[in-house]
N, C-alpha and C. Protein backbone atom coordinates (compact mmCIF):
# COMPACT_ATOMS: atom_id res chain seq x y z
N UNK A 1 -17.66 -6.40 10.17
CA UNK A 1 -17.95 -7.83 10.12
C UNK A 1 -19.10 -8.07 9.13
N UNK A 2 -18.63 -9.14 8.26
CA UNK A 2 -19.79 -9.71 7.17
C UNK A 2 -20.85 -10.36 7.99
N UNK A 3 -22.34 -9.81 7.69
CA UNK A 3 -23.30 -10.58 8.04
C UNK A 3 -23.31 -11.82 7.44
N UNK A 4 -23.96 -13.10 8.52
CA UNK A 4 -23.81 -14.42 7.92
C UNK A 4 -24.48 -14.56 7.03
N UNK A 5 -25.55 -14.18 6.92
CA UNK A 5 -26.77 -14.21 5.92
C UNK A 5 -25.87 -13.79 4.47
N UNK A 6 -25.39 -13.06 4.24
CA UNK A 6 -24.16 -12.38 3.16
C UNK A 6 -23.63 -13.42 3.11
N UNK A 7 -22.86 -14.22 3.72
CA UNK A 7 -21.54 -15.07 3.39
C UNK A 7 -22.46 -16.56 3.40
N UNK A 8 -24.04 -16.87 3.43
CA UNK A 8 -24.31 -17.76 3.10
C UNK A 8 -24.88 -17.70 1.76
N UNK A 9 -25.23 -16.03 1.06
CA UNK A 9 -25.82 -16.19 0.34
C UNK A 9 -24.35 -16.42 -0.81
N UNK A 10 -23.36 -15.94 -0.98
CA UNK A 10 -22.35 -16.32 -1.35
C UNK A 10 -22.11 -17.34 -1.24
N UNK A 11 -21.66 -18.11 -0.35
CA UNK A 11 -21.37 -19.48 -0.79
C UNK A 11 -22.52 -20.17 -1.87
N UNK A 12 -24.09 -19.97 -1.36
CA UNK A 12 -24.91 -20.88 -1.95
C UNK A 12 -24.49 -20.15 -3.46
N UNK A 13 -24.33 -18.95 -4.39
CA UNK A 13 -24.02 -18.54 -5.66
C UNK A 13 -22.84 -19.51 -5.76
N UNK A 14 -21.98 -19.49 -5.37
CA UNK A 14 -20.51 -20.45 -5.46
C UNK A 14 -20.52 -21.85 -5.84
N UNK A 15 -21.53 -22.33 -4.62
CA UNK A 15 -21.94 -23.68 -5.02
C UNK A 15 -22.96 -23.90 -6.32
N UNK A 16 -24.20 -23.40 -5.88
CA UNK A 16 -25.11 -23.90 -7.33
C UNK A 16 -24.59 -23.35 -8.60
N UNK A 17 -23.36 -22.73 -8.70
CA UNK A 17 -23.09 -22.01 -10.26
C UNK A 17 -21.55 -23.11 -10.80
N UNK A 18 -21.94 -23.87 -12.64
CA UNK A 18 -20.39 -24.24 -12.14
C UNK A 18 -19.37 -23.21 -12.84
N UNK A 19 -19.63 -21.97 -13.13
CA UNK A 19 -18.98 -20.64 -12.90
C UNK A 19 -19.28 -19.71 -12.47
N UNK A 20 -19.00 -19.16 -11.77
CA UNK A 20 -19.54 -18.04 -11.15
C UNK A 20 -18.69 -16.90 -11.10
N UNK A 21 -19.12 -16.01 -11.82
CA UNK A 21 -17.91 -14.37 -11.64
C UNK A 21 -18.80 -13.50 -10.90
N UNK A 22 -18.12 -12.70 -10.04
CA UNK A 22 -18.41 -11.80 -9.09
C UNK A 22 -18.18 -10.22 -10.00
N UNK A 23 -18.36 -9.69 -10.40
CA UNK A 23 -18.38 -8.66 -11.42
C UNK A 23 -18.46 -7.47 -11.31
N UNK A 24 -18.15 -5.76 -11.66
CA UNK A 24 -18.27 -5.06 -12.02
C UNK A 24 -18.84 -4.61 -13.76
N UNK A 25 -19.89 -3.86 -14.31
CA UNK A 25 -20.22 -3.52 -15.35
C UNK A 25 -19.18 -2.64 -16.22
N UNK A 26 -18.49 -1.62 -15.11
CA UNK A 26 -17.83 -1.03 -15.88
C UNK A 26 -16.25 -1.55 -16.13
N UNK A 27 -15.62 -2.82 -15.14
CA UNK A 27 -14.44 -3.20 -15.23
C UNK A 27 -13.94 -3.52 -16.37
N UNK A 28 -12.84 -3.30 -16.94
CA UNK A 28 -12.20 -3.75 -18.58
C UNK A 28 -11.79 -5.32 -18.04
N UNK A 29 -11.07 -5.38 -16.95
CA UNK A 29 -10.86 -7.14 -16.79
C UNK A 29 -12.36 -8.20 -16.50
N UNK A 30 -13.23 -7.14 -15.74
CA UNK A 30 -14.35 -8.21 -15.95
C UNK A 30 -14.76 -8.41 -17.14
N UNK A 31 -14.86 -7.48 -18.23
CA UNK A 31 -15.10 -7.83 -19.58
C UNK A 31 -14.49 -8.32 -20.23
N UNK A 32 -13.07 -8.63 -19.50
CA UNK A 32 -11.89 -9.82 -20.52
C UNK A 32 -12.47 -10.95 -20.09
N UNK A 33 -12.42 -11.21 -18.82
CA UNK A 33 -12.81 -12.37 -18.74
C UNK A 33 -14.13 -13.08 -19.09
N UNK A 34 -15.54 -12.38 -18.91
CA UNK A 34 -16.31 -12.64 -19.21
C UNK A 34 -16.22 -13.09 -21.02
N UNK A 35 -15.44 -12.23 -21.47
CA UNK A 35 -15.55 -12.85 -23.16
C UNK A 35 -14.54 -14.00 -23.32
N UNK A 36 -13.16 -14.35 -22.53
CA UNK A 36 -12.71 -14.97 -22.76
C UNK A 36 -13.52 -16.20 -22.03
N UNK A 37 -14.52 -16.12 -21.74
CA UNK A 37 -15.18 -17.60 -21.35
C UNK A 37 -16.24 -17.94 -22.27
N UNK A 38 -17.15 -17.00 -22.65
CA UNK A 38 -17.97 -17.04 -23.69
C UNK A 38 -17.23 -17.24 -24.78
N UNK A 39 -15.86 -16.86 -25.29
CA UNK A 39 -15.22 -17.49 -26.45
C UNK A 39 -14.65 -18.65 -26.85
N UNK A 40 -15.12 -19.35 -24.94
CA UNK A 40 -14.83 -20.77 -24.86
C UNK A 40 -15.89 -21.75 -25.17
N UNK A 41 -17.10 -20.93 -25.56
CA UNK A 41 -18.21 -21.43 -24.89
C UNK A 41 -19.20 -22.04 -24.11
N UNK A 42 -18.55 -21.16 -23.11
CA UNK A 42 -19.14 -21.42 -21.58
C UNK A 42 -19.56 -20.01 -21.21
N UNK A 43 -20.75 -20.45 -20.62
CA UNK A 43 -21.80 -19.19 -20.09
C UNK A 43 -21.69 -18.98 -18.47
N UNK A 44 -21.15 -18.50 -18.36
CA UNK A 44 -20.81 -17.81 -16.53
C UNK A 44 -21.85 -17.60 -16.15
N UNK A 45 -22.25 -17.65 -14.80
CA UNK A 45 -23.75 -17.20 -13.80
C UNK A 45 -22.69 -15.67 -13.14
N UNK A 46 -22.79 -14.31 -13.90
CA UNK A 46 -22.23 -13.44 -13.69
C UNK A 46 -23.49 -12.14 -12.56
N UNK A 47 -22.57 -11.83 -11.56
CA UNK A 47 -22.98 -10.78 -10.69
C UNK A 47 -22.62 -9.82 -10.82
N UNK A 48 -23.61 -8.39 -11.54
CA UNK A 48 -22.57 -7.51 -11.32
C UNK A 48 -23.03 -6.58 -10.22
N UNK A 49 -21.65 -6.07 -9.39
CA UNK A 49 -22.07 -5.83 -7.60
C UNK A 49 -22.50 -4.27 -7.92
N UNK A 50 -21.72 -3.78 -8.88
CA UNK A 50 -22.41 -2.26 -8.78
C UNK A 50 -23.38 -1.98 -9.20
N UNK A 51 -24.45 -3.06 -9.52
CA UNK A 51 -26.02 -2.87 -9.80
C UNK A 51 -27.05 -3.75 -9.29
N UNK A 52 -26.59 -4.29 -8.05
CA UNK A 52 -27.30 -4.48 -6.98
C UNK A 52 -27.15 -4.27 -5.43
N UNK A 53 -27.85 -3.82 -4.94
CA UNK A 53 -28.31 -3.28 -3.72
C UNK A 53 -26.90 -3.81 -2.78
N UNK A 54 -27.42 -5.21 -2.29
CA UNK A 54 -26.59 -5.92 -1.53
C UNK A 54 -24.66 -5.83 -2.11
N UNK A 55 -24.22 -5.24 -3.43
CA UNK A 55 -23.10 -5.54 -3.98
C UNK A 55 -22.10 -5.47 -3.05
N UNK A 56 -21.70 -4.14 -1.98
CA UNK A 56 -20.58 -4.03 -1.77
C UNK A 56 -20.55 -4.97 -0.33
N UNK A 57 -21.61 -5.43 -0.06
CA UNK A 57 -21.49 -6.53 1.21
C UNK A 57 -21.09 -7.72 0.85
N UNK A 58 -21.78 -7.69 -0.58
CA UNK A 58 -20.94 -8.91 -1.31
C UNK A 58 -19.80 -9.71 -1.54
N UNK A 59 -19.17 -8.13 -1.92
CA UNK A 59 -17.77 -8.28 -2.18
C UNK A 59 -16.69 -8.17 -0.68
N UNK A 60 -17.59 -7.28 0.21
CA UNK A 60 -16.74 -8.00 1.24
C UNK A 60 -16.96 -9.35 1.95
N UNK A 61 -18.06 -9.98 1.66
CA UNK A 61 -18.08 -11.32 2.09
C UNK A 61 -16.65 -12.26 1.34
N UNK A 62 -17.00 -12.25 -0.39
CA UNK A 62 -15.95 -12.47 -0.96
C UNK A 62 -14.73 -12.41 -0.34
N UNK A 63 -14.34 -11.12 -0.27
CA UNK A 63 -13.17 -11.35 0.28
C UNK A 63 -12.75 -11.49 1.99
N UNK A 64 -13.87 -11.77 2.54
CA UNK A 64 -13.67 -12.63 3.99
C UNK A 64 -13.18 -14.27 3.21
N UNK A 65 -14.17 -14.56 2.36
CA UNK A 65 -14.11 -16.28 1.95
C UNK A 65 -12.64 -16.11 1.08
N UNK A 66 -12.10 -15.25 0.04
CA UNK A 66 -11.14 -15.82 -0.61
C UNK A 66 -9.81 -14.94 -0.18
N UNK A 67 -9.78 -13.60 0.46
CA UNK A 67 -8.96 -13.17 0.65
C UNK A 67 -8.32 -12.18 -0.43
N UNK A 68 -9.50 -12.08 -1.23
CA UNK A 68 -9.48 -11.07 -2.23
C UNK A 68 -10.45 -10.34 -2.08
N UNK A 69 -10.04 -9.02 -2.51
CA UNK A 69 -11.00 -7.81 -2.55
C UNK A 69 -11.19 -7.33 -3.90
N UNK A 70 -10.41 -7.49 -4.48
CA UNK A 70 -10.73 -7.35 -6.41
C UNK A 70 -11.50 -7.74 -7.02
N UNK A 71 -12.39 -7.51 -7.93
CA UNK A 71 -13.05 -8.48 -9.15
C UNK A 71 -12.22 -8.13 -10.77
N UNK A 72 -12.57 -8.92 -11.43
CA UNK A 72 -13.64 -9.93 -11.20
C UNK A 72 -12.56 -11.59 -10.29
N UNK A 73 -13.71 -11.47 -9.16
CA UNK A 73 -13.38 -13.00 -8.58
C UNK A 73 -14.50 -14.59 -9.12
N UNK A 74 -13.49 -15.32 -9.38
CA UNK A 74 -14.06 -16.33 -10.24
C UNK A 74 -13.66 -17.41 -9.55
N UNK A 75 -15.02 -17.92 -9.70
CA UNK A 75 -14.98 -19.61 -9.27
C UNK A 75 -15.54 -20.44 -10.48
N UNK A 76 -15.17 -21.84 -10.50
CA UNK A 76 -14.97 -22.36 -11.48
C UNK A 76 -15.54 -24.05 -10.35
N UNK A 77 -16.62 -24.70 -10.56
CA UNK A 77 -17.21 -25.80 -9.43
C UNK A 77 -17.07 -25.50 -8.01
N UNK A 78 -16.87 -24.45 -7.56
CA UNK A 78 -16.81 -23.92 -6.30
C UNK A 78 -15.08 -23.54 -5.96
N UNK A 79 -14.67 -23.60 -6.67
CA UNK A 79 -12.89 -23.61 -6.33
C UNK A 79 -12.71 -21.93 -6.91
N UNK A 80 -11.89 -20.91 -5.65
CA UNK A 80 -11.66 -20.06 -6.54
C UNK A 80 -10.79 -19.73 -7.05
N UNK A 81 -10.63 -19.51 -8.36
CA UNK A 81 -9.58 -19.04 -9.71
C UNK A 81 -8.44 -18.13 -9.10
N UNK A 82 -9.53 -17.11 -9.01
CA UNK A 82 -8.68 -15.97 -8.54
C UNK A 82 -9.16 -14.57 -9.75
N UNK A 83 -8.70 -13.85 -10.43
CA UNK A 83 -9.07 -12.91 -10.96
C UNK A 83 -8.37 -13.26 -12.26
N UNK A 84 -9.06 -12.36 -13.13
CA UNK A 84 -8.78 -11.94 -15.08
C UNK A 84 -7.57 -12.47 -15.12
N UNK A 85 -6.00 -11.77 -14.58
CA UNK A 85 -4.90 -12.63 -15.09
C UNK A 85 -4.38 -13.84 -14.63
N UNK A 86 -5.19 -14.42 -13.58
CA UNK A 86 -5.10 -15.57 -13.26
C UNK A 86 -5.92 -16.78 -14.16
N UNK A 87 -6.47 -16.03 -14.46
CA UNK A 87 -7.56 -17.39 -15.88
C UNK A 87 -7.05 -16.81 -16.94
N UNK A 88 -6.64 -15.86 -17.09
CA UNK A 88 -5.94 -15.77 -18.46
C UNK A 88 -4.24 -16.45 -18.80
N UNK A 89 -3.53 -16.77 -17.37
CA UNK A 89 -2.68 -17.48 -17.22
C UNK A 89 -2.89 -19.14 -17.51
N UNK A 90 -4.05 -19.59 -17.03
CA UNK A 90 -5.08 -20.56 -17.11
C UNK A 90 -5.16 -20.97 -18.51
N UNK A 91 -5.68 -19.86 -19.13
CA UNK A 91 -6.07 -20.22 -20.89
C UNK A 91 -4.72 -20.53 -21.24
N UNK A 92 -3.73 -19.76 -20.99
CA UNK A 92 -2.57 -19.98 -22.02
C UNK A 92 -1.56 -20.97 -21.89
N UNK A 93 -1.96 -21.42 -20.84
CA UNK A 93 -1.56 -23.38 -20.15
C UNK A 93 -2.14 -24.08 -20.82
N UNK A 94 -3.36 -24.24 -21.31
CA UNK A 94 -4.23 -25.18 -22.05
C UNK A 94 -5.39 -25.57 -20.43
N UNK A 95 -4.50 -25.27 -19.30
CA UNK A 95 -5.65 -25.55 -17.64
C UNK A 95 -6.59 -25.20 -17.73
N UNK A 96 -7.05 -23.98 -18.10
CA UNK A 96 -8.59 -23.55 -17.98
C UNK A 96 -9.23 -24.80 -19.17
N UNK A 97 -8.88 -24.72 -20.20
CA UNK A 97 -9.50 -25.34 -21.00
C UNK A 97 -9.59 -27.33 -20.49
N UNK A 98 -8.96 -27.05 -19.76
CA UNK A 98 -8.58 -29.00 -18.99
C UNK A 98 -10.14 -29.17 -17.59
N UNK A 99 -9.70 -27.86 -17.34
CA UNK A 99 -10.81 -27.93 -16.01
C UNK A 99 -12.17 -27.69 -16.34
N UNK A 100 -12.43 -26.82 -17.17
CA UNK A 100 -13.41 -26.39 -18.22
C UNK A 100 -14.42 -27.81 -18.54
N UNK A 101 -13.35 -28.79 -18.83
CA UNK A 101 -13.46 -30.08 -19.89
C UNK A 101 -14.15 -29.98 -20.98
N UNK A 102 -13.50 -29.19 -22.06
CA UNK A 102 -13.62 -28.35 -23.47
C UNK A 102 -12.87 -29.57 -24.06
C-alpha cells in the first residue's frame, strides 16, 4: 500500500506542473518524449525516479492514480496522457499540438 503522504505528494507535482513527466534517466522513450516536447517548445517539470530517494514509491503511487506502471507517465494540466507512444500518437494527430495550444 502507497503511503498517503506519496500519493499527495504526486498529485500536488500533477497539479502545480502544466506538464509533468514522471521519468527514468536512462529510458530511450523518456528521452523521446522529453525531446519531442522541447521540439515543441514546451519545457516539462520532469522527475527522474531513478535519482531520487523517494522514486520507486513514486512510481507506485503513479500507478495506484493512473493504472500504469511504465514511464515515462505524462500529464499534460493534470490529465494523464499516458506514455511516449501515446503522445507520439498525439503529435501525429496535430492533438498534442491542439492541447498544447501551439
Amino acid at each position: 500500500m502507497v503511503k498517503k503522504e506519496v500519493i499527495t505528494k504526486v498529485q500536488q507535482l500533477i497539479s502545480s506542473n502544466h506538464i509533468f513527466v514522471a521519468s527514468k534517466s536512462y529510458c530511450p522513450y523518456c528521452r523521446s518524449t522529453i525531446g519531442t516536447l522541447n521540439s515543441l517548445g514546451v519545457k516539462p517539470t520532469v522527475l527522474q525516479l531513478n535519482q531520487i530517494d523517494d522514486g520507486a514509491d513514486i512510481q507506485d503511487a503513479l500507478r495506484e492514480l493512473t493504472g500504469q506502471r511504465t514511464v515515462p507517465s505524462i500529464f499534460i494540466d493534470g490529465k494523464h496522457i499516458g506514455g511516449d507512444s501515446d503522445l507520439q500518437s498525439l503529435k501525429s494527430t496535430g492533438e498534442l499540438q491542439r492541447i498544447l495550444k501551439l
